[in-house]
PDB file of N, CA and C in Angstrom:
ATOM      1  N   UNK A   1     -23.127 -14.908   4.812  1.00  0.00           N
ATOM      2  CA  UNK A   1     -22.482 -15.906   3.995  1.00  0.00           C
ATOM      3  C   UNK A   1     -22.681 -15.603   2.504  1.00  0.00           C
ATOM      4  N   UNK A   2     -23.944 -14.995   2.348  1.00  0.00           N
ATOM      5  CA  UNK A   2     -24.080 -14.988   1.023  1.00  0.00           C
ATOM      6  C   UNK A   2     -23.200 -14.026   0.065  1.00  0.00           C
ATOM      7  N   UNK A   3     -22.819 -12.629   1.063  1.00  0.00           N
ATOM      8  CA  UNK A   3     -22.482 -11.310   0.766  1.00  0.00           C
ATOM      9  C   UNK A   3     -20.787 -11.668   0.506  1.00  0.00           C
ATOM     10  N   UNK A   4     -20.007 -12.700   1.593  1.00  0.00           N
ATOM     11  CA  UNK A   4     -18.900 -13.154   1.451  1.00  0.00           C
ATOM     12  C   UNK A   4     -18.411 -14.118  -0.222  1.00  0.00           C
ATOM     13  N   UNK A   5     -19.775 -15.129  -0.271  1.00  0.00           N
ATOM     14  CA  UNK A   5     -19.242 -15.788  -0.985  1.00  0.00           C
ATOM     15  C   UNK A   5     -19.609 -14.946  -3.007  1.00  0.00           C
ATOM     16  N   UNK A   6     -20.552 -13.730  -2.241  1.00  0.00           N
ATOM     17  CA  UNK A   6     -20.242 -13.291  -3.815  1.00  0.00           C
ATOM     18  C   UNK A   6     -19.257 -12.408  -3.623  1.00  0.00           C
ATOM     19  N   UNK A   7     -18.260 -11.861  -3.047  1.00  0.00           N
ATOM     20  CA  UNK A   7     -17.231 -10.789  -3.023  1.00  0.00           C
ATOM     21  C   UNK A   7     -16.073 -11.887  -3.051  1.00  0.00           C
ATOM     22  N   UNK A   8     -16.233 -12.702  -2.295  1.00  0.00           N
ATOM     23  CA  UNK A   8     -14.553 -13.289  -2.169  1.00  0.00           C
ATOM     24  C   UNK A   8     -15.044 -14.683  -2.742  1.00  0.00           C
ATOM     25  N   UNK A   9     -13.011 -15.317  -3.079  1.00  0.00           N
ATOM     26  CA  UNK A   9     -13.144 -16.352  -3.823  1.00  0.00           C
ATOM     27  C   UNK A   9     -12.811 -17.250  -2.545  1.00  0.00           C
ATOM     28  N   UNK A  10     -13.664 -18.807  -3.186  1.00  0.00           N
ATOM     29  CA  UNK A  10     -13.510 -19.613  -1.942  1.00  0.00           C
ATOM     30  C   UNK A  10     -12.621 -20.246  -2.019  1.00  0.00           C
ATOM     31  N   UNK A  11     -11.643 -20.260  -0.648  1.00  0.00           N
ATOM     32  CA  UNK A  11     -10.692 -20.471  -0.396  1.00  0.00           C
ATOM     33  C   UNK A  11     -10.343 -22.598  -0.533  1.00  0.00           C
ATOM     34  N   UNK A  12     -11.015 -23.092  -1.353  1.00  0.00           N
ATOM     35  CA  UNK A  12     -11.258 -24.363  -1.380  1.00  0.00           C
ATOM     36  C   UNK A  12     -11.086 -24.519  -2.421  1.00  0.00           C
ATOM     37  N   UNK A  13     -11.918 -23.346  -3.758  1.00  0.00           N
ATOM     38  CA  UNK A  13     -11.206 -23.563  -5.077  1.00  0.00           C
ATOM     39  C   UNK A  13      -9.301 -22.650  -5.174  1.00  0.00           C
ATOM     40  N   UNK A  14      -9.347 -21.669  -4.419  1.00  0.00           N
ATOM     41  CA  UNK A  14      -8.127 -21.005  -4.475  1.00  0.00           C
ATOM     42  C   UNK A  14      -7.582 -20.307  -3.270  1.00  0.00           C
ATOM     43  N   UNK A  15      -6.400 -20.510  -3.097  1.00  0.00           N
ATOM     44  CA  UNK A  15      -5.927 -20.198  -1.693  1.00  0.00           C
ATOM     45  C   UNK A  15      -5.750 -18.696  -1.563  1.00  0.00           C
ATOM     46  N   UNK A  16      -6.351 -18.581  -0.471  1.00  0.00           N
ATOM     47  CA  UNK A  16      -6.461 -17.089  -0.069  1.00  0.00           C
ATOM     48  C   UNK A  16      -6.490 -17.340   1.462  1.00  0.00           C
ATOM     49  N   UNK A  17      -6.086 -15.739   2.271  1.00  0.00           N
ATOM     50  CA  UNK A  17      -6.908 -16.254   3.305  1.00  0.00           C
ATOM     51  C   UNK A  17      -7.754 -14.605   3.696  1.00  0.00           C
ATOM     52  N   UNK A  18      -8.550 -14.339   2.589  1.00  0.00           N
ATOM     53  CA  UNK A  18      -9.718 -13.242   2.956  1.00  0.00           C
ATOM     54  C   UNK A  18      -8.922 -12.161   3.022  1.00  0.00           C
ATOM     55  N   UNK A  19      -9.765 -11.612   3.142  1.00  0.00           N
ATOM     56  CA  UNK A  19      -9.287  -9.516   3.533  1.00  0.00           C
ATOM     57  C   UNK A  19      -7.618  -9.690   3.979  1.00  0.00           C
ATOM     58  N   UNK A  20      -7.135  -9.131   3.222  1.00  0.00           N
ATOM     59  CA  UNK A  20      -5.337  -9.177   3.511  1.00  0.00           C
ATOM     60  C   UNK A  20      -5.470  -7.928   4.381  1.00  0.00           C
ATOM     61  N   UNK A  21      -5.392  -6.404   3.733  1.00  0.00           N
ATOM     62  CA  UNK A  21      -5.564  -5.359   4.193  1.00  0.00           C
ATOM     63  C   UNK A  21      -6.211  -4.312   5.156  1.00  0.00           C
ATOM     64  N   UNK A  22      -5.419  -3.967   6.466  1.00  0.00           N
ATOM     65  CA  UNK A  22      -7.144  -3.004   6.940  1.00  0.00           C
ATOM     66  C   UNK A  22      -7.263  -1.695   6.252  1.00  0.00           C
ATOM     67  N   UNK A  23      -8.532  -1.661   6.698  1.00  0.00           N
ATOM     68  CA  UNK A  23      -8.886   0.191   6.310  1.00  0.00           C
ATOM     69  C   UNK A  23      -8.307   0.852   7.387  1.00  0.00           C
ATOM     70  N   UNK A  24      -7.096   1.606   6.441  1.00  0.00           N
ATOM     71  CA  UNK A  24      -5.938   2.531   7.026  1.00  0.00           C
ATOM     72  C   UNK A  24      -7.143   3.640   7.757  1.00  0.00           C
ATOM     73  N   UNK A  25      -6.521   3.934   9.215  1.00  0.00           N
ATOM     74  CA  UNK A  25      -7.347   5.672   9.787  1.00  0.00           C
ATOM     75  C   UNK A  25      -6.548   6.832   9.584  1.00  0.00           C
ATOM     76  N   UNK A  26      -7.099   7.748   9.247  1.00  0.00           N
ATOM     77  CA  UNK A  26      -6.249   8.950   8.926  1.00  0.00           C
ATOM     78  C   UNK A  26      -7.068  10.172   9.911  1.00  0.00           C
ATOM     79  N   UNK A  27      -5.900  11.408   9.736  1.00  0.00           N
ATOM     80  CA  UNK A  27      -6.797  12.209  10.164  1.00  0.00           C
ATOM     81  C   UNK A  27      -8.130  13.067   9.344  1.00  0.00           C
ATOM     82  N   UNK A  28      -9.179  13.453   9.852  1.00  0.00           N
ATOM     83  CA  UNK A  28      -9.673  14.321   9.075  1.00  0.00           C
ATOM     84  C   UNK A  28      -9.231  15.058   7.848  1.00  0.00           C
ATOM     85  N   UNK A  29      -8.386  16.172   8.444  1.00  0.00           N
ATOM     86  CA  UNK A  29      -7.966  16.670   6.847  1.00  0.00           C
ATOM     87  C   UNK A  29      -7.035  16.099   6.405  1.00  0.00           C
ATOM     88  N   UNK A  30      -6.602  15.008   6.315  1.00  0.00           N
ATOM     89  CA  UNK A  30      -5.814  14.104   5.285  1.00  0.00           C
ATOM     90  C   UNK A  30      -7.090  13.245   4.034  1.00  0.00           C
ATOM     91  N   UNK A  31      -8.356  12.775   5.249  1.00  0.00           N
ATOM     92  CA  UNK A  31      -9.286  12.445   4.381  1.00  0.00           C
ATOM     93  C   UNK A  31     -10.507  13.416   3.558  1.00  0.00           C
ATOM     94  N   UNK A  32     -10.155  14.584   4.072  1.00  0.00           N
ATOM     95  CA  UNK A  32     -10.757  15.689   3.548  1.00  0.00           C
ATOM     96  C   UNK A  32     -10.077  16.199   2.162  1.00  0.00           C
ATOM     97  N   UNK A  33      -8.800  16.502   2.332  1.00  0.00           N
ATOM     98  CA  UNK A  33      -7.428  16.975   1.278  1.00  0.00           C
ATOM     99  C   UNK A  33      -7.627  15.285   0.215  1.00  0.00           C
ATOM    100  N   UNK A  34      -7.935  14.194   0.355  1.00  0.00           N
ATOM    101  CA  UNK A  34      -7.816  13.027  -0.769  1.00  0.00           C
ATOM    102  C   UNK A  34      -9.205  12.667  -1.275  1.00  0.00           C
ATOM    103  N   UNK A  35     -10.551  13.353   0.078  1.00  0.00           N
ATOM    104  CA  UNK A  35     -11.468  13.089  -1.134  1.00  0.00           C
ATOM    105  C   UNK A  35     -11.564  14.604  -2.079  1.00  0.00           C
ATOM    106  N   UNK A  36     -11.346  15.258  -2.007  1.00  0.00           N
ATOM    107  CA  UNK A  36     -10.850  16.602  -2.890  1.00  0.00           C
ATOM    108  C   UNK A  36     -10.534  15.632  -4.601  1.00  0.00           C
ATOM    109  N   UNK A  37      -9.602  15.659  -3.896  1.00  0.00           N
ATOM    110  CA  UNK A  37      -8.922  15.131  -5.361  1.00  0.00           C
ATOM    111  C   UNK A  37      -9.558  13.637  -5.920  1.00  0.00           C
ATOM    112  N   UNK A  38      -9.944  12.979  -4.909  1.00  0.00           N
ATOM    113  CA  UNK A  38     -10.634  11.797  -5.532  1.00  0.00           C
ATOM    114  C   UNK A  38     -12.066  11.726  -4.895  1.00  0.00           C
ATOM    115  N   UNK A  39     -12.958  12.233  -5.644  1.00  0.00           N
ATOM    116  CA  UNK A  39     -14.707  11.719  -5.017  1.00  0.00           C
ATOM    117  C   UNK A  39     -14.995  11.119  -4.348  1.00  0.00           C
ATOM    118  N   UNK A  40     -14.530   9.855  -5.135  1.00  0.00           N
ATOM    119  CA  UNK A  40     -15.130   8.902  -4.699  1.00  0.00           C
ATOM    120  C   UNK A  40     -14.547   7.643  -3.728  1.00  0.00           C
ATOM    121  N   UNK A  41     -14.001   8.242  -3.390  1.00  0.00           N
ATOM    122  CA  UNK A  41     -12.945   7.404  -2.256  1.00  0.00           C
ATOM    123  C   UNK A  41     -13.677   7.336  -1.003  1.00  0.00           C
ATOM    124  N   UNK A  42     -14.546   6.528  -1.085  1.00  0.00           N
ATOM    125  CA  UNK A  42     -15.396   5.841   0.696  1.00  0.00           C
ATOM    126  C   UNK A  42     -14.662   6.299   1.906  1.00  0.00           C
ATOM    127  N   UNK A  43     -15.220   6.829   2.605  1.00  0.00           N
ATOM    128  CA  UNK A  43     -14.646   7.288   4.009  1.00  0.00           C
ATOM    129  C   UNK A  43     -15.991   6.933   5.072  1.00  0.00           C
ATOM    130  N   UNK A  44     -15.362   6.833   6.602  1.00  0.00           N
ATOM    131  CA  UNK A  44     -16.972   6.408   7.436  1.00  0.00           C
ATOM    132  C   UNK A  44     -15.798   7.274   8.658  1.00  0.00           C
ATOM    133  N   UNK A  45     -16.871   8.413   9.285  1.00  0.00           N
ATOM    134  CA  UNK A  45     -15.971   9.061  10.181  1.00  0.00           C
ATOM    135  C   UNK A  45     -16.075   8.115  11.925  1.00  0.00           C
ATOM    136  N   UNK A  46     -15.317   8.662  12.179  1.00  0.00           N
ATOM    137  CA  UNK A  46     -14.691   7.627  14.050  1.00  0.00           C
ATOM    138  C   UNK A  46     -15.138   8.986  14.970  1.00  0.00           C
ATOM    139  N   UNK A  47     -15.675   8.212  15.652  1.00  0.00           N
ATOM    140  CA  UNK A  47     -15.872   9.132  17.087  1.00  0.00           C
ATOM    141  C   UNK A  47     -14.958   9.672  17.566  1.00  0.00           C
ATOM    142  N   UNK A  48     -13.374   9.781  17.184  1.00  0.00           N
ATOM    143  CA  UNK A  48     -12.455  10.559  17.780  1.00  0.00           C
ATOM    144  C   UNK A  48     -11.727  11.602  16.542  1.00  0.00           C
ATOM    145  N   UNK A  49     -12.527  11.700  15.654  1.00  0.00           N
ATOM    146  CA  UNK A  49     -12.322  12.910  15.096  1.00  0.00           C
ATOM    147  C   UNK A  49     -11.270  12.386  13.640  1.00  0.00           C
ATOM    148  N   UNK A  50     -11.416  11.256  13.579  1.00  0.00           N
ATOM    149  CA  UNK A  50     -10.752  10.629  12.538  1.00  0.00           C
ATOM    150  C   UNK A  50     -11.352   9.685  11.273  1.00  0.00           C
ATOM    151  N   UNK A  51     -10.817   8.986  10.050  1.00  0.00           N
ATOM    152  CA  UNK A  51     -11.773   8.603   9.499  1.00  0.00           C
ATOM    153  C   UNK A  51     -11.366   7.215   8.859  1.00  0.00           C
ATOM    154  N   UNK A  52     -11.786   6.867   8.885  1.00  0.00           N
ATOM    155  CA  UNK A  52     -11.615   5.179   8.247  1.00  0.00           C
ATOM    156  C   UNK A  52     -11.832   5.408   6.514  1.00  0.00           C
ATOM    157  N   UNK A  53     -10.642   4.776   5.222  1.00  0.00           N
ATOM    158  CA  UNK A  53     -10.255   5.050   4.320  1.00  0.00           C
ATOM    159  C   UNK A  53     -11.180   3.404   4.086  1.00  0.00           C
ATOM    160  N   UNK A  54     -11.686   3.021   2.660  1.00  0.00           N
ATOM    161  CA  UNK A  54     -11.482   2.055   2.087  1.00  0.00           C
ATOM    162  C   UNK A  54     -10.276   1.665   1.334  1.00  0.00           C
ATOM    163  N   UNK A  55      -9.486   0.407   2.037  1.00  0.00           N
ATOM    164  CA  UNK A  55      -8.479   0.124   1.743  1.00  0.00           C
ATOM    165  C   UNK A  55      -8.688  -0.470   0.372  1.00  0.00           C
ATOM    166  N   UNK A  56      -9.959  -1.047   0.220  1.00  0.00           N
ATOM    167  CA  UNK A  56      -9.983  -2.407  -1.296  1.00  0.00           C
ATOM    168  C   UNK A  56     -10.280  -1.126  -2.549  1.00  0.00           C
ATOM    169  N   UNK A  57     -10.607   0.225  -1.556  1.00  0.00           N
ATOM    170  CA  UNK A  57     -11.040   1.225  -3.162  1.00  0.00           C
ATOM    171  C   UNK A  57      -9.683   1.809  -3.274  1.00  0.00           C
ATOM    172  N   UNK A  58      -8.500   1.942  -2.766  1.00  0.00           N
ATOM    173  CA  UNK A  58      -6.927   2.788  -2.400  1.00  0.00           C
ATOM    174  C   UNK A  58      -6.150   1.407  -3.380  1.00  0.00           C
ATOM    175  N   UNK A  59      -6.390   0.304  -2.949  1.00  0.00           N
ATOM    176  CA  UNK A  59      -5.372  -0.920  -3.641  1.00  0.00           C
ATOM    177  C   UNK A  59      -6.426  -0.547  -5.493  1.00  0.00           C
ATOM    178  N   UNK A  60      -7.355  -0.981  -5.427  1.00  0.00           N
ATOM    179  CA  UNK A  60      -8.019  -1.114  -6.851  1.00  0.00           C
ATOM    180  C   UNK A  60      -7.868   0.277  -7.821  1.00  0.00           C
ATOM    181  N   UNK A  61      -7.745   1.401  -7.087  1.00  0.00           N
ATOM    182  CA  UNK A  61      -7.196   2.701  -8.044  1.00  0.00           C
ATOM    183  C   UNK A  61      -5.848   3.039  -8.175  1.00  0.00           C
ATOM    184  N   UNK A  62      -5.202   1.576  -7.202  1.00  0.00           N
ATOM    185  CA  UNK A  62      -3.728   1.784  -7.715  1.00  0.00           C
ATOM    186  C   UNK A  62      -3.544   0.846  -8.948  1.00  0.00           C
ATOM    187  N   UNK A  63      -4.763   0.110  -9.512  1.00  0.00           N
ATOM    188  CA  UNK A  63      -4.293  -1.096 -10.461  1.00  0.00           C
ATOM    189  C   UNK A  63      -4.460  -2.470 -10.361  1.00  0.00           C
ATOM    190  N   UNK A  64      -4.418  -3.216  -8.782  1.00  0.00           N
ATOM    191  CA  UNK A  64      -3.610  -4.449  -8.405  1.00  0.00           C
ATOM    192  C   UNK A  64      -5.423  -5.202  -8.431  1.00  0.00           C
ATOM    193  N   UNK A  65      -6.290  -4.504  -8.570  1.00  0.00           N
ATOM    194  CA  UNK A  65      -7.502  -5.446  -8.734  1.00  0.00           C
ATOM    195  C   UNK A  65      -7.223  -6.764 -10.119  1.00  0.00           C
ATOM    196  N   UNK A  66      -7.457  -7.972  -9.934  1.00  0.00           N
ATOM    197  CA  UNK A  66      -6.912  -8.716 -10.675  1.00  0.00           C
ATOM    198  C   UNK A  66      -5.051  -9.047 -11.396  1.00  0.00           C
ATOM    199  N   UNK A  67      -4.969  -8.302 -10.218  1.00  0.00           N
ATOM    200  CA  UNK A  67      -3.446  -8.352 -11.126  1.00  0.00           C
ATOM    201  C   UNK A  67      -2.491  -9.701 -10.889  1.00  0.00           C
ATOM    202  N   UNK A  68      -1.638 -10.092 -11.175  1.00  0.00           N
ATOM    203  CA  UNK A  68      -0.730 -11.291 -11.037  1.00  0.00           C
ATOM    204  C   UNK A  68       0.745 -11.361 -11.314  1.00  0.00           C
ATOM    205  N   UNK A  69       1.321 -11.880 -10.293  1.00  0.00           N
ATOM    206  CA  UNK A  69       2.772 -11.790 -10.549  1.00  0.00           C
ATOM    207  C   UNK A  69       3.382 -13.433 -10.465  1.00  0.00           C
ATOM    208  N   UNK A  70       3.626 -14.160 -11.034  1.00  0.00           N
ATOM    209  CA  UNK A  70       3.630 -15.584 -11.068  1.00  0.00           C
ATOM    210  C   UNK A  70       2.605 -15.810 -10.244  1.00  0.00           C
ATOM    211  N   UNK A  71       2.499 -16.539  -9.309  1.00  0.00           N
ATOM    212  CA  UNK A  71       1.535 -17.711  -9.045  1.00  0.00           C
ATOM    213  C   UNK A  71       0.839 -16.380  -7.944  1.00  0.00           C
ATOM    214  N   UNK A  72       1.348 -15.258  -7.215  1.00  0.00           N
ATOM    215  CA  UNK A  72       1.085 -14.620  -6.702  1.00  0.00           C
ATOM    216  C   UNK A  72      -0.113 -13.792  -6.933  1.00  0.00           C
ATOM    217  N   UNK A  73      -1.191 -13.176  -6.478  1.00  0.00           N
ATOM    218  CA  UNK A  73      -1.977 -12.360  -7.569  1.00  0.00           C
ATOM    219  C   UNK A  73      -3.131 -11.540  -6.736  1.00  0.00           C
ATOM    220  N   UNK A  74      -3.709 -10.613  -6.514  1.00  0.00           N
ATOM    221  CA  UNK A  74      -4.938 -10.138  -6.433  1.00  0.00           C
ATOM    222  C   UNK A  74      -5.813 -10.624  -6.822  1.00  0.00           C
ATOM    223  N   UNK A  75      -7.262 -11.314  -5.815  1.00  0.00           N
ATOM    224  CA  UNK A  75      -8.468 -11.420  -6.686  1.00  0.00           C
ATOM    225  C   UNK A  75      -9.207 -10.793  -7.548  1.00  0.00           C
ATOM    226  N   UNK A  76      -9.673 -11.269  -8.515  1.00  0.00           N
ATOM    227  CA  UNK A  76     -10.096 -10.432  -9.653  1.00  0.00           C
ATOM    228  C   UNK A  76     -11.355  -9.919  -9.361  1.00  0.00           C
ATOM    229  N   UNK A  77     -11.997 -10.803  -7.820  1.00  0.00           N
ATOM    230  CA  UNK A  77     -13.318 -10.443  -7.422  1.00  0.00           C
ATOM    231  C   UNK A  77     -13.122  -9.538  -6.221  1.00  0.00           C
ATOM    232  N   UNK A  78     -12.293  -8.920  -5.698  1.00  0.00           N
ATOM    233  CA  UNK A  78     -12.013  -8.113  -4.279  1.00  0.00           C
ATOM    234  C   UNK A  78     -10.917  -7.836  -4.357  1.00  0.00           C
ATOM    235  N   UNK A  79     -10.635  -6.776  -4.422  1.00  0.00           N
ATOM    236  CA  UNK A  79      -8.795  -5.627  -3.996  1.00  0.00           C
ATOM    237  C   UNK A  79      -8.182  -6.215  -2.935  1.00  0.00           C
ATOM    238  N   UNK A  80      -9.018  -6.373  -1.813  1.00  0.00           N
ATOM    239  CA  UNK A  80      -8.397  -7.199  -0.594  1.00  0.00           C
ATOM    240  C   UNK A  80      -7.888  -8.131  -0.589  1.00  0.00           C
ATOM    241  N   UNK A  81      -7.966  -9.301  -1.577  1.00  0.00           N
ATOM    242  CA  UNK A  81      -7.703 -10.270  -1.725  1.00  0.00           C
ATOM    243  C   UNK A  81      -6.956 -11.106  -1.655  1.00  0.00           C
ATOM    244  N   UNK A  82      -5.982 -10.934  -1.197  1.00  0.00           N
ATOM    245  CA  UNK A  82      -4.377 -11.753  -1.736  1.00  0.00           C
ATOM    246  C   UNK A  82      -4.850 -13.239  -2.388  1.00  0.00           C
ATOM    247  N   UNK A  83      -4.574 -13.852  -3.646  1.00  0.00           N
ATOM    248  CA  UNK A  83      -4.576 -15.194  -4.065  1.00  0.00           C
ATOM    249  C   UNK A  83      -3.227 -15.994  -4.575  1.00  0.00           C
ATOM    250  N   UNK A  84      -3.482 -16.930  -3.715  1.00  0.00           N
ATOM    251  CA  UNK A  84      -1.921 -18.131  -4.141  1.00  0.00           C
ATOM    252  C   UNK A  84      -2.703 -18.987  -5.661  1.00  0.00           C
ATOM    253  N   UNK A  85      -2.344 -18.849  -6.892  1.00  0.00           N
ATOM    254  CA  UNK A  85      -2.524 -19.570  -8.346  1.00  0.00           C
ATOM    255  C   UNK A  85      -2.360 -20.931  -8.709  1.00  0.00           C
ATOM    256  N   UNK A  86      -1.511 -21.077  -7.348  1.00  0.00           N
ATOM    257  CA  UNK A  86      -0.821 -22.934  -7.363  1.00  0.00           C
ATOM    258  C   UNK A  86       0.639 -22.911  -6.776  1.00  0.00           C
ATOM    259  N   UNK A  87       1.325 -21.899  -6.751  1.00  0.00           N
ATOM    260  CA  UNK A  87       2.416 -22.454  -6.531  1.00  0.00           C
ATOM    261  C   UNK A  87       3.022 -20.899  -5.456  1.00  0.00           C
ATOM    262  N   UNK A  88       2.598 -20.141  -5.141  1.00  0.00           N
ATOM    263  CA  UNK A  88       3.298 -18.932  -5.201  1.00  0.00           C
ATOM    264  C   UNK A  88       3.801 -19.151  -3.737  1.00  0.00           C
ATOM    265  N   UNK A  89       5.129 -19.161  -3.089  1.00  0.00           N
ATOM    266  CA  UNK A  89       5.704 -19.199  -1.780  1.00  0.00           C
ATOM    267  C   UNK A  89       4.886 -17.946  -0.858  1.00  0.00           C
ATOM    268  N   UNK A  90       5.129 -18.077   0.899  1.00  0.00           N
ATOM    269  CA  UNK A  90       5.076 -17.196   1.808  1.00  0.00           C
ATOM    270  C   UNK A  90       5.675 -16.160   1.170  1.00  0.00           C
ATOM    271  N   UNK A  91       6.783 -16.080   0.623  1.00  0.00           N
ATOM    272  CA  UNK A  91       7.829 -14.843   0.005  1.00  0.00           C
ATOM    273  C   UNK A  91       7.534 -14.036  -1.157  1.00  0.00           C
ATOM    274  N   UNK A  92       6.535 -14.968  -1.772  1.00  0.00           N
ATOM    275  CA  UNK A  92       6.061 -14.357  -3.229  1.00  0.00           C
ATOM    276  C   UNK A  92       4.644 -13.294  -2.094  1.00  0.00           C
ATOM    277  N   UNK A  93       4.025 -13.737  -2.048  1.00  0.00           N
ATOM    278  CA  UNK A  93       2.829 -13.135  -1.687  1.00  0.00           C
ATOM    279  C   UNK A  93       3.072 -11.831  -0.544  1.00  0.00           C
ATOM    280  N   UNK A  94       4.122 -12.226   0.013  1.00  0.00           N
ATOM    281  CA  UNK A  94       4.435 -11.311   1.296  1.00  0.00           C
ATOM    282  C   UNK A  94       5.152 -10.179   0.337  1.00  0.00           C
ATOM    283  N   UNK A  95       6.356 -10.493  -0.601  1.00  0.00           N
ATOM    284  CA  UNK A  95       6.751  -9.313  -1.891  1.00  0.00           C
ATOM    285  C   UNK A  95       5.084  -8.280  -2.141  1.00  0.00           C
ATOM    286  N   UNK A  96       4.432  -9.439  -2.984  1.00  0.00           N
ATOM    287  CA  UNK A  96       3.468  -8.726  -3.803  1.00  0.00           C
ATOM    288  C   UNK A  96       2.404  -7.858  -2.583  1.00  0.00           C
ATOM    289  N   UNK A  97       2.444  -8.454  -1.328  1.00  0.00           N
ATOM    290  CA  UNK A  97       1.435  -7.112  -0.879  1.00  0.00           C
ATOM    291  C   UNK A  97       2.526  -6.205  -0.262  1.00  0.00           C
ATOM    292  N   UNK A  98       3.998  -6.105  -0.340  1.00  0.00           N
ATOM    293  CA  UNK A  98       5.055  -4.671   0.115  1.00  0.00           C
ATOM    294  C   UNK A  98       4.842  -4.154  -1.103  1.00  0.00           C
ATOM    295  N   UNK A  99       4.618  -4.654  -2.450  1.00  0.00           N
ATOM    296  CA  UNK A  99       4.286  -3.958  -3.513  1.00  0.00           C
ATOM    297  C   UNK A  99       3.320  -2.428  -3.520  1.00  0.00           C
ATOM    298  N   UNK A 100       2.173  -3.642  -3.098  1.00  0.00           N
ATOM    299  CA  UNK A 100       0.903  -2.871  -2.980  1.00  0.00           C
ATOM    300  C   UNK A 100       0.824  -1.742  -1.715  1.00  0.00           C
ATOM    301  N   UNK A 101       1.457  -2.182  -1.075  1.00  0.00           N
ATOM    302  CA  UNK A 101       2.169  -1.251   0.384  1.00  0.00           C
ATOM    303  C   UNK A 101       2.458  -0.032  -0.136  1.00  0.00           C
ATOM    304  N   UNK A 102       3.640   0.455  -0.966  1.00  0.00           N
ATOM    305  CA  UNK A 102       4.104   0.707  -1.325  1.00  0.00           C
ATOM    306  C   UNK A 102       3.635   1.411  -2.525  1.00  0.00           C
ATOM    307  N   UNK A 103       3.274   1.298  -3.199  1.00  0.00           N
ATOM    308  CA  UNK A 103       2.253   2.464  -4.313  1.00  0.00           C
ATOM    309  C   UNK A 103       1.163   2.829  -3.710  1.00  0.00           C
ATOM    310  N   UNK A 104       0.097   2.343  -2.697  1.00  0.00           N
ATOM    311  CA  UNK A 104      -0.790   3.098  -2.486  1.00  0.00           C
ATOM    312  C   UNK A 104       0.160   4.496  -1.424  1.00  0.00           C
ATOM    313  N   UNK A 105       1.252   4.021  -0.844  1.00  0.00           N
ATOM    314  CA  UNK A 105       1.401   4.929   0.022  1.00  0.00           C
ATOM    315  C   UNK A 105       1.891   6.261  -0.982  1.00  0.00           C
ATOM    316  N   UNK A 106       2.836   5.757  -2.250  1.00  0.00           N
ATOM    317  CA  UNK A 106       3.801   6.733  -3.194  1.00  0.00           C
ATOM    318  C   UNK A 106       2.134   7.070  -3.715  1.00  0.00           C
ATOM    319  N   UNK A 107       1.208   6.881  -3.791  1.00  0.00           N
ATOM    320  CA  UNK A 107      -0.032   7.394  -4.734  1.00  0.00           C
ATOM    321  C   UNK A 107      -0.770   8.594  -3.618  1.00  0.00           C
ATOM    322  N   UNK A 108      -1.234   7.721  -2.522  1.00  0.00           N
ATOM    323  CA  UNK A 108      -1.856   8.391  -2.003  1.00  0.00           C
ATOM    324  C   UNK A 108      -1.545   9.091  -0.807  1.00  0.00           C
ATOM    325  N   UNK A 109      -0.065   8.316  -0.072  1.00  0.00           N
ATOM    326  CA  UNK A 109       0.466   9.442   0.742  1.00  0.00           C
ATOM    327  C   UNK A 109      -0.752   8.684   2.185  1.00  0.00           C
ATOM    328  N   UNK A 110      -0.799   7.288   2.349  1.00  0.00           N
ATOM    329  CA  UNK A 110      -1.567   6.302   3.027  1.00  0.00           C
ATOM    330  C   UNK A 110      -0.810   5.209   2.999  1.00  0.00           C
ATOM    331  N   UNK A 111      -0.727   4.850   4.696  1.00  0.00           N
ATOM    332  CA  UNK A 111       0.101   3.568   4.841  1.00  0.00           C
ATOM    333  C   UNK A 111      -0.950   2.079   4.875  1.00  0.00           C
ATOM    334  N   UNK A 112      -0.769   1.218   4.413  1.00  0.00           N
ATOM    335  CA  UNK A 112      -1.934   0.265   4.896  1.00  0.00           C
ATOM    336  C   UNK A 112      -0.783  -1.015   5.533  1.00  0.00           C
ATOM    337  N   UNK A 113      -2.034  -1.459   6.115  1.00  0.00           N
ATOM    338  CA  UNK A 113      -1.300  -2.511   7.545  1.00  0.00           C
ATOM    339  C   UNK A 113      -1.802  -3.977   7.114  1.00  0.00           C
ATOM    340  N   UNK A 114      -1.051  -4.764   6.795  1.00  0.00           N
ATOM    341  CA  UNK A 114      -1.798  -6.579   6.597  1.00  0.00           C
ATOM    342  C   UNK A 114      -2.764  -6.618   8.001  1.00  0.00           C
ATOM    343  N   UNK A 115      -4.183  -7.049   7.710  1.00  0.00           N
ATOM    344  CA  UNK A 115      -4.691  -7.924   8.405  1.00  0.00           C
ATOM    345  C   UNK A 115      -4.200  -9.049   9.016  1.00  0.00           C
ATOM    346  N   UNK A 116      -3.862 -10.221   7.812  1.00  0.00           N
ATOM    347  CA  UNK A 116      -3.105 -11.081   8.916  1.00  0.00           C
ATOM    348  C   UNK A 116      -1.950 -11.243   9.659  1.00  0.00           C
ATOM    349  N   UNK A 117      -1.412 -11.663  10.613  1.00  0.00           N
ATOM    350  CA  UNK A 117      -0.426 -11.792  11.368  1.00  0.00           C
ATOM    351  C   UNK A 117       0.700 -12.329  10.019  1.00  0.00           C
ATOM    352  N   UNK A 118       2.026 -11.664  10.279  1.00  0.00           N
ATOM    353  CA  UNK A 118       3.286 -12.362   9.511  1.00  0.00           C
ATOM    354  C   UNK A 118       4.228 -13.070   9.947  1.00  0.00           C
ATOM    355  N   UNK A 119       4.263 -14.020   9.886  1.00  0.00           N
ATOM    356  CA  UNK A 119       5.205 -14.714  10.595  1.00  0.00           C
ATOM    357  C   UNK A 119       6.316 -15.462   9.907  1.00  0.00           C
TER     358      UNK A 119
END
């Protein structure tokens, strides 16, 4: 509880609903060929020869850490974040993470998948 409530914002002062994003799996040398070029890009390898990417370090070196698009926005405390400001529709927020979809993949050549269900 403690580790949650200093990373993420509580969903009581601002609407969120936690980790939007998973950590995309790639193969080995895809995560071999991107930490090359980027150090420091967190990887944890899988028993089947594959590797788990940090998705909140792929969204935050594209920019979108704190970022905001009307009421829509990234937490300023976690990449994962998705935050509603007061007013932002299902449509605003669902835009702003195809956004984020969408440059990490044109950046890094990595698809990432919403955590939560879309409906």
């Amino acid at each position: 509880m403690r580790l949650r409530l200093r990373k993420l914002p509580d969903p009581a002062l601002i609407g969120n609903a936690g980790s939007f994003f998973k950590n995309p799996i790639v193969a080995d040398a895809q995560a071999d060929a991107l930490q090359r070029e980027h150090p420091n890009l967190p990887t944890w390898p899988l028993a089947d020869g594959q590797r788990k990417l940090s998705a909140a370090w792929l969204v935050e070196n594209c920019g979108f850490k704190g970022f905001r698009e009307g009421d829509a926005g990234v937490s300023e405390r976690h990449a994962l974040v998705l935050v509603n400001h007061g007013a932002a529709s299902g449509a605003q927020i669902h835009a702003l993470a195809q956004h984020i979809i969408d440059a990490v993949a044109a950046r890094f050549e990595v698809r990432l998948d919403p955590e939560p269900r879309i409906v």
